[in-house]
C-alpha atoms as a PDB file:
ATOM      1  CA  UNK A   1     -12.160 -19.138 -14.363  1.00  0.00           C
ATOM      2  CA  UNK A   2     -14.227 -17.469 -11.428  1.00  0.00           C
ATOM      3  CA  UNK A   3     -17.242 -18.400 -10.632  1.00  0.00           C
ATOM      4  CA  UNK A   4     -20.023 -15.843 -11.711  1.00  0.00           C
ATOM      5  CA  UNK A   5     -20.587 -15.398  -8.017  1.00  0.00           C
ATOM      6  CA  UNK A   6     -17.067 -14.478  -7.234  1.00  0.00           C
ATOM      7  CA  UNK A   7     -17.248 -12.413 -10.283  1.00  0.00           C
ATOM      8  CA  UNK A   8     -19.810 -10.499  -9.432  1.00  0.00           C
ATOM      9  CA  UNK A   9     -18.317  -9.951  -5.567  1.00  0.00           C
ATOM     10  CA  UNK A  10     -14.780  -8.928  -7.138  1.00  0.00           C
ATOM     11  CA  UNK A  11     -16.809  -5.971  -9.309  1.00  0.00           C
ATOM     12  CA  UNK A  12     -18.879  -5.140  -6.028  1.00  0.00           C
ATOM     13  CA  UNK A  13     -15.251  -4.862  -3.925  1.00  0.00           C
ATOM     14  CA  UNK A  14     -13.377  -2.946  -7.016  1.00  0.00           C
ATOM     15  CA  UNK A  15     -16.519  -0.464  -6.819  1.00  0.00           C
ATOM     16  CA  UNK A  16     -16.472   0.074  -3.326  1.00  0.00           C
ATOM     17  CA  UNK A  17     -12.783   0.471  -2.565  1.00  0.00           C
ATOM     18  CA  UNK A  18     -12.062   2.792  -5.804  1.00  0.00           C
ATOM     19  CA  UNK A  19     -15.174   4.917  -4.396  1.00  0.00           C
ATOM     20  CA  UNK A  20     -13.151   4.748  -0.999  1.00  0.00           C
ATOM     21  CA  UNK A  21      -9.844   6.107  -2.564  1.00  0.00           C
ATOM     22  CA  UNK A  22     -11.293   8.560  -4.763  1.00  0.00           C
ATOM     23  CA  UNK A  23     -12.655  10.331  -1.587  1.00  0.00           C
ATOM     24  CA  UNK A  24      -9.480   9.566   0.377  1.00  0.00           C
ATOM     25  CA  UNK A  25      -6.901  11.079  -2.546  1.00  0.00           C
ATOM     26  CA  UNK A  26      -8.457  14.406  -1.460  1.00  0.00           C
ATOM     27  CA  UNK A  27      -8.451  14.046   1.924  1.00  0.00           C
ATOM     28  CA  UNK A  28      -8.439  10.843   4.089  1.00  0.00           C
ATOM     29  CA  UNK A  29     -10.015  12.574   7.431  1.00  0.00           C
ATOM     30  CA  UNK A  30     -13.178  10.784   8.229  1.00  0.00           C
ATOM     31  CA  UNK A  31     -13.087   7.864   5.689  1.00  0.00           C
ATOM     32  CA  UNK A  32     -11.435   5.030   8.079  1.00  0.00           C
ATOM     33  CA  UNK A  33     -11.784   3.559  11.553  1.00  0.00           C
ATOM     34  CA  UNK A  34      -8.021   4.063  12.482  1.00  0.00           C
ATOM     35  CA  UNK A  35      -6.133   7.236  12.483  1.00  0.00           C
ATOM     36  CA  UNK A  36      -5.088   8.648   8.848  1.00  0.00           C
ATOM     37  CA  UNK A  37      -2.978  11.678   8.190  1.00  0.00           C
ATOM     38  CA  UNK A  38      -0.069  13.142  10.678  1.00  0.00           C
ATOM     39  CA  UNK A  39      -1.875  11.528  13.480  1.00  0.00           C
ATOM     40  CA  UNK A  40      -1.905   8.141  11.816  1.00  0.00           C
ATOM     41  CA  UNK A  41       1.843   8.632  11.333  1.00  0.00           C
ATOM     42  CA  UNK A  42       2.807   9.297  14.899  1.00  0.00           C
ATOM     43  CA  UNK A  43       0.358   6.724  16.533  1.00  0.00           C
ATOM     44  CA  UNK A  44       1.767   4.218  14.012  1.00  0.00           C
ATOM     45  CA  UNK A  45       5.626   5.120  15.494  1.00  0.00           C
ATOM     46  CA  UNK A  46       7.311   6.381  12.303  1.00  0.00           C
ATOM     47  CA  UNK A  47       9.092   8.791  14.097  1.00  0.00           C
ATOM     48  CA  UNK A  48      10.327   6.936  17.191  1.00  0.00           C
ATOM     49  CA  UNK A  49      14.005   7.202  17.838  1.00  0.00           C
ATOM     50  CA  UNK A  50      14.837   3.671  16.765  1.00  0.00           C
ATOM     51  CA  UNK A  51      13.236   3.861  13.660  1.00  0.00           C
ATOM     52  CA  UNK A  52      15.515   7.104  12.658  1.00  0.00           C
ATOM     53  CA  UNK A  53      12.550   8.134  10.260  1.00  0.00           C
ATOM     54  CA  UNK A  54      12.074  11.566  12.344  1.00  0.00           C
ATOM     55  CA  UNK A  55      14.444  13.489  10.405  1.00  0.00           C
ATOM     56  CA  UNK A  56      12.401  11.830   7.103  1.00  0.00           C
ATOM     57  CA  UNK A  57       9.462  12.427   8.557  1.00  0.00           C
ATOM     58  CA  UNK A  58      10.325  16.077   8.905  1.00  0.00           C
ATOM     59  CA  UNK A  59      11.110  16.665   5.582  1.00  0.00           C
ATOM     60  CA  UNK A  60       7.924  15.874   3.840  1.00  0.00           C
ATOM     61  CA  UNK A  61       5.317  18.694   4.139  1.00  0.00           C
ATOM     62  CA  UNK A  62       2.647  19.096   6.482  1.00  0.00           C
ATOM     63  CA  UNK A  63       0.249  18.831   3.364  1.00  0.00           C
ATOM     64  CA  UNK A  64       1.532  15.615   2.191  1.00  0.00           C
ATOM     65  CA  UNK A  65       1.356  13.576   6.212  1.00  0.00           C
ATOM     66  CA  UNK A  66      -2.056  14.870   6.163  1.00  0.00           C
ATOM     67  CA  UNK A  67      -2.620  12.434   2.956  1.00  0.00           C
ATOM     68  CA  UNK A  68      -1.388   8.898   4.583  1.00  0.00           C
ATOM     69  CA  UNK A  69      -3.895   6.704   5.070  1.00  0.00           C
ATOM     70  CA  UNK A  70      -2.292   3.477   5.599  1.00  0.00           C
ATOM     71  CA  UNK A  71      -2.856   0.808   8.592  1.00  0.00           C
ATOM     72  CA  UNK A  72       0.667   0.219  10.142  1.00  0.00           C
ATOM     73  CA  UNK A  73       4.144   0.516   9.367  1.00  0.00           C
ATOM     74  CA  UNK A  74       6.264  -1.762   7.071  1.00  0.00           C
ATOM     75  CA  UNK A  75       9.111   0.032   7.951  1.00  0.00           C
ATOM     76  CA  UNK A  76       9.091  -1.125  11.619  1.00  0.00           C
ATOM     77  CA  UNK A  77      11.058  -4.478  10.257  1.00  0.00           C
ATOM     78  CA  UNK A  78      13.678  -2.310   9.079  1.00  0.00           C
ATOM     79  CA  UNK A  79      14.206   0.392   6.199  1.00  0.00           C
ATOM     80  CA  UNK A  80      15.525  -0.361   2.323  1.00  0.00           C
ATOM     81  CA  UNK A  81      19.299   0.307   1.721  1.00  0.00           C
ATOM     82  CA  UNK A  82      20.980   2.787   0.430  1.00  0.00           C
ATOM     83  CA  UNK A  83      21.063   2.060  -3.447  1.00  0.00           C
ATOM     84  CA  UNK A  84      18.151   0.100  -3.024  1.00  0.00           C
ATOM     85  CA  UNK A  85      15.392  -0.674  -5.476  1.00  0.00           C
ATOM     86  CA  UNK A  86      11.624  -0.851  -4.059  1.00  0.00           C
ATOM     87  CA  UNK A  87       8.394  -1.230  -5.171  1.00  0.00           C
ATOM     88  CA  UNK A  88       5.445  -0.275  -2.604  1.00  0.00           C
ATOM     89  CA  UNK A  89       2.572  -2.201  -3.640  1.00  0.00           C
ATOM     90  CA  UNK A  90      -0.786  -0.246  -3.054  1.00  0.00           C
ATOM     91  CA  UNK A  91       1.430   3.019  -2.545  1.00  0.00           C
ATOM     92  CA  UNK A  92      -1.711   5.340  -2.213  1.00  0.00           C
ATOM     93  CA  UNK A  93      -0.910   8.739  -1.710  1.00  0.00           C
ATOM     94  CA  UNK A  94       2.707   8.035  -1.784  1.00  0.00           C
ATOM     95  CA  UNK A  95       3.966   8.334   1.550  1.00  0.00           C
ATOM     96  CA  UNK A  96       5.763   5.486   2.297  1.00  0.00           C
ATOM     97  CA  UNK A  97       7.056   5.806  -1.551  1.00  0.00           C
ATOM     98  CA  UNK A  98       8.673   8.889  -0.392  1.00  0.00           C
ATOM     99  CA  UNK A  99       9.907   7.945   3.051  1.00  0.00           C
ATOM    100  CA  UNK A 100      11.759   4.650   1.281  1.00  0.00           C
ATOM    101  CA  UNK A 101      13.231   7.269  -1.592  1.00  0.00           C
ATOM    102  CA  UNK A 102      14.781   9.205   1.641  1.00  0.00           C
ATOM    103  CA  UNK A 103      16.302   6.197   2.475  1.00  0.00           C
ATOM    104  CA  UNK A 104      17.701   4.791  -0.172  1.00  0.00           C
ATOM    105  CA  UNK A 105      19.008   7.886  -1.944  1.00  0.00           C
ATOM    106  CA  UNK A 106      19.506   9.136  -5.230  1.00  0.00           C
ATOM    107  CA  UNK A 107      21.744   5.975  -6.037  1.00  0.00           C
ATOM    108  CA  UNK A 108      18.443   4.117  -5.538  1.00  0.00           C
ATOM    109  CA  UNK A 109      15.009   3.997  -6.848  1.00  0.00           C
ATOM    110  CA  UNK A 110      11.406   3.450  -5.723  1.00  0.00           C
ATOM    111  CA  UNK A 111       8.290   2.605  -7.613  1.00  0.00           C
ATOM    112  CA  UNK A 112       4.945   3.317  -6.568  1.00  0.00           C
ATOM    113  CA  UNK A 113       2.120   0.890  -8.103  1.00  0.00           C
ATOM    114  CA  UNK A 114      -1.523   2.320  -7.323  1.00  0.00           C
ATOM    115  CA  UNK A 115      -4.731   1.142  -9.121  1.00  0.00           C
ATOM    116  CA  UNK A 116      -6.777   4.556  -8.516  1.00  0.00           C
ATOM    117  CA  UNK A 117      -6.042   6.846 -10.683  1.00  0.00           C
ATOM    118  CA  UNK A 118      -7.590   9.755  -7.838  1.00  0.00           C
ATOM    119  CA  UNK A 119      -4.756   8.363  -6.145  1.00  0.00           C
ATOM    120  CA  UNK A 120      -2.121   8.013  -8.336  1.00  0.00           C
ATOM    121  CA  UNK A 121      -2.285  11.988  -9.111  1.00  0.00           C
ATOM    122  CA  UNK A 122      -2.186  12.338  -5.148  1.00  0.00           C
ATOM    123  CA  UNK A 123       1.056  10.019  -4.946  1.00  0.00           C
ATOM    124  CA  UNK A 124       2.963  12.590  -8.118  1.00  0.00           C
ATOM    125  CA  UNK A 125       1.913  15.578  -6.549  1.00  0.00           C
ATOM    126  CA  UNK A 126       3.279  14.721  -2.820  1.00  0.00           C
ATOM    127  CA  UNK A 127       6.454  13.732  -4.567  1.00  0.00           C
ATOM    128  CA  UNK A 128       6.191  17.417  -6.560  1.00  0.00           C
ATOM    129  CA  UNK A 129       5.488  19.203  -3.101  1.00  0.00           C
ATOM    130  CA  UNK A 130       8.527  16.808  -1.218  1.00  0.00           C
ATOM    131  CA  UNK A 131      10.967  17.425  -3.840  1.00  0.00           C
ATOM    132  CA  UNK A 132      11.780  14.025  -4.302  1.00  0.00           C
ATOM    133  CA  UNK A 133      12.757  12.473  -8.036  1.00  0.00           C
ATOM    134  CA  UNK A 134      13.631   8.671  -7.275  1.00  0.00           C
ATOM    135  CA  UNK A 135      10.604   7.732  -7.398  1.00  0.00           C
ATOM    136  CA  UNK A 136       7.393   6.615 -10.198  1.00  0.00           C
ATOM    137  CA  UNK A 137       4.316   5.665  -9.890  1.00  0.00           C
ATOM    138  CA  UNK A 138       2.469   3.087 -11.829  1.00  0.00           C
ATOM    139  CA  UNK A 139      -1.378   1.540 -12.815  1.00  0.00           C
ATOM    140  CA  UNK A 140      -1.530  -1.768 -11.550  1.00  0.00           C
ATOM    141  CA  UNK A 141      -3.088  -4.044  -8.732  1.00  0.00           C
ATOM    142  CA  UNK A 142      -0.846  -6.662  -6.484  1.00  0.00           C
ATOM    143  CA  UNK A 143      -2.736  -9.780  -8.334  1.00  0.00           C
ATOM    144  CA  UNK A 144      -0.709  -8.846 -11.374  1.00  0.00           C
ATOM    145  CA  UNK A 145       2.733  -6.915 -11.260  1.00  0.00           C
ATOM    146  CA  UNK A 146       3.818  -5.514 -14.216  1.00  0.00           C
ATOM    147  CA  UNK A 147       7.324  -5.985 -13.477  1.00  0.00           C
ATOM    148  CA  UNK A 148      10.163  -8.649 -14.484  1.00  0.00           C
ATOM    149  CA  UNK A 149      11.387 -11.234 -12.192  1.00  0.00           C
ATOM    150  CA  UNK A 150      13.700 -10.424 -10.166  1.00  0.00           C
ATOM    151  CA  UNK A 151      13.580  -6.743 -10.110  1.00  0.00           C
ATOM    152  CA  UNK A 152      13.449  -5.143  -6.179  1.00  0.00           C
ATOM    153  CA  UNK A 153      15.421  -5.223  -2.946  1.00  0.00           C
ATOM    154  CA  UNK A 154      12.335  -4.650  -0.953  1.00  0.00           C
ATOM    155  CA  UNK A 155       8.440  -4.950  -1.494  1.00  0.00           C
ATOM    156  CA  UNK A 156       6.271  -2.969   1.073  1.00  0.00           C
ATOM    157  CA  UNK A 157       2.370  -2.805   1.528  1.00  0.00           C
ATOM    158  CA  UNK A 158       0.502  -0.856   4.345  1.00  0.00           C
ATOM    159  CA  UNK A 159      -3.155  -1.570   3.804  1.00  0.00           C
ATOM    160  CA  UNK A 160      -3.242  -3.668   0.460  1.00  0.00           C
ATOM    161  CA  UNK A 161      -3.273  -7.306   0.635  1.00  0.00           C
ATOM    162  CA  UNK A 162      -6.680  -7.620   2.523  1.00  0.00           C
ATOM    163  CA  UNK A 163      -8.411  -5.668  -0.380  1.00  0.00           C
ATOM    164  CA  UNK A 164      -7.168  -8.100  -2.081  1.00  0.00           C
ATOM    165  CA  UNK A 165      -9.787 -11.053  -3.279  1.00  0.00           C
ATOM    166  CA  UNK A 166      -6.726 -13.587  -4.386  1.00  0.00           C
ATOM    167  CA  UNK A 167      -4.551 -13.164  -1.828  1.00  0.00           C
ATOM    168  CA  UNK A 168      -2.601 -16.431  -2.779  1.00  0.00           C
ATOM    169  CA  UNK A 169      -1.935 -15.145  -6.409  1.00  0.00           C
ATOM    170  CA  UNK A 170      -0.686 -11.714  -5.002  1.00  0.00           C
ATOM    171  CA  UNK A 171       1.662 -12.722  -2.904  1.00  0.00           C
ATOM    172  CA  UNK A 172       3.145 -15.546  -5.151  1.00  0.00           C
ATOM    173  CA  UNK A 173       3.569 -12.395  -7.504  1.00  0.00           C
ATOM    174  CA  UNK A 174       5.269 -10.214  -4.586  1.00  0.00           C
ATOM    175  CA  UNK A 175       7.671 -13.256  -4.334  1.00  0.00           C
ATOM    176  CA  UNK A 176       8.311 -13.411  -8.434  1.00  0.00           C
ATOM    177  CA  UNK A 177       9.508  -9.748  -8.393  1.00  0.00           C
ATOM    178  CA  UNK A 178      11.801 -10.110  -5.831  1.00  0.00           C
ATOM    179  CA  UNK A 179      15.666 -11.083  -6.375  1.00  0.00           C
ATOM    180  CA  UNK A 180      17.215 -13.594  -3.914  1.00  0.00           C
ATOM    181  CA  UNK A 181      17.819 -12.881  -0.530  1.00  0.00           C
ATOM    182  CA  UNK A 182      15.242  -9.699  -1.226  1.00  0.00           C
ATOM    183  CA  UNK A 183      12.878  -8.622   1.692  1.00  0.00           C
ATOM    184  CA  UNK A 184       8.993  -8.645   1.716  1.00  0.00           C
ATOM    185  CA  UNK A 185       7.430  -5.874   4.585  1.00  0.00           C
ATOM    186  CA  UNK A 186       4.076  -6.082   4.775  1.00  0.00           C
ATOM    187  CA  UNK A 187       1.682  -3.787   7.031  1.00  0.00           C
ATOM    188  CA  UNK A 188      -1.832  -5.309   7.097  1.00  0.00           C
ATOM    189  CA  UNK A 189      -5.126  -5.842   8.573  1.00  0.00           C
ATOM    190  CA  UNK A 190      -6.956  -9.105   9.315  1.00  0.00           C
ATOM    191  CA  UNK A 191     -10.604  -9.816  10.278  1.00  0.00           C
ATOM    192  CA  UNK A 192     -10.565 -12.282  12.852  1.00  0.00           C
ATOM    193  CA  UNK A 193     -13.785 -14.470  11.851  1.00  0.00           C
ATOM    194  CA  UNK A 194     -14.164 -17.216  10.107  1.00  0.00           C
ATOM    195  CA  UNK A 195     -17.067 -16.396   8.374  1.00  0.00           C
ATOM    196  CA  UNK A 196     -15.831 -15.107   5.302  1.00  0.00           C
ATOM    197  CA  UNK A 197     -13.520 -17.657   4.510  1.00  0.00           C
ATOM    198  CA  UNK A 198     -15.749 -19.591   4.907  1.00  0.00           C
ATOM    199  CA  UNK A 199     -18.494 -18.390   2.598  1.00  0.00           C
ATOM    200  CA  UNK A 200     -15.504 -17.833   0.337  1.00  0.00           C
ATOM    201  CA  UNK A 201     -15.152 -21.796   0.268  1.00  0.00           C
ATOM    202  CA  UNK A 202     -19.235 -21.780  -0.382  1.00  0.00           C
ATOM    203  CA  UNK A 203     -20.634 -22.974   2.784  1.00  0.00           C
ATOM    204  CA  UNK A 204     -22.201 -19.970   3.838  1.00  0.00           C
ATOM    205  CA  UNK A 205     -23.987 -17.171   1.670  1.00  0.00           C
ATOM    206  CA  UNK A 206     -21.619 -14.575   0.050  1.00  0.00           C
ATOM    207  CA  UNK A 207     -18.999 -12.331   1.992  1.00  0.00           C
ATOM    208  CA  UNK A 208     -20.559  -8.167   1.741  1.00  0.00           C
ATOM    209  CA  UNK A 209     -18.013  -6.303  -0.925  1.00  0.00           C
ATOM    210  CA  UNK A 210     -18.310  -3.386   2.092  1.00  0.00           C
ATOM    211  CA  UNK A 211     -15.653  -5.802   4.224  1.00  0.00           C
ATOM    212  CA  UNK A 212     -13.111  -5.269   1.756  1.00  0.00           C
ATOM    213  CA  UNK A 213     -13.496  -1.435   2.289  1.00  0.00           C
ATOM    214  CA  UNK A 214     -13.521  -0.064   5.313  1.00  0.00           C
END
């Protein structure tokens, strides 16, 4: 059981990011301290040559770039497999859901799992405007995934796991709903003080929920 001080900082963080992504599912512009939308795609190389996302990349619309707001690229380690299943943890406005369901094709399938529901609508209607039908989106955070054992090819996450408060927990569930050989691609950002962590462990006062959100 959490302490009641970690309880209350998980409700602070929950607040502040769902406030975040509420904003962002209508337009990200303006919301984060790293490039979002078309721009944030391009700086973040998903249509360099040896990627061979610029044909993907071409076929979403203008309208549904303009909605990314995620930190890096998890397809820079390599892209899912034709007949591929995938699950995109923290999917967002769907982008990456869409340029993995390019990729693995029609024989394949990707799930989206997003815990806003601002965002969630965002993520159905890019798919709507794309024109792509391999893929669903789901409720659901990274600390618990509503999915068997066993059940994708590839997990991807641009942006998730350091919104995350137990990070151990999520990524022992990444690793449960993967099959064997299966490949976890992770896109992240890290804060490089020790501070929180240590306030975490309580030797310090308590980490600000507004870390978790920016």
């Amino acid at each position: 059981m959490m302490e009641p001080m970690h309880e209350g900082l998980r409700s602070d963080i929950e607040e502040q990011v769902r406030e975040r992504f509420r904003k962002a599912a209508i337009s990200p512009r303006g919301l984060f301290s790293y490039p979002t939308g078309r721009a944030g795609l391009l700086a973040l190389a998903y249509a360099a040559r040896d990627l061979n996302l610029g044909e993907t990349l071409s076929a979403l619309p203008e309208s549904v770039q303009e909605s990314f707001c995620g930190v890096g690229n998890p397809f820079a380690a390599g892209l899912p497999g034709v007949g591929g299943q995938v699950l995109d943890v923290g999917c967002g406005a769907g982008v990456d859901v869409l340029v993995a369901a390019l990729s693995v094709g029609p024989e394949g399938h990707v799930t989206g799992l997003e815990f806003s529901p601002e965002m969630r609508e965002r993520a159905q209607a890019n798919a709507a405007l794309a024109g792509v039908g391999n893929v669903s989106f789901m409720p659901g955070g990274a600390e618990e995934l509503p999915f068997a054992d066993a059940s994708f090819d590839l997990l991807i996450s641009n942006g998730v796991y350091n919104l995350v408060l137990h990070k151990r927990q999520a990524l022992a569930e990444a690793y449960r709903v993967l099959r064997p050989g299966a490949r976890l691609q992770v896109a992240d950002q890290i804060l490089e003080d020790a501070a929180p962590f240590q306030q975490d462990l309580g030797l310090g006062s308590p980490p600000e929920a507004k870390n978790w959100a920016t």
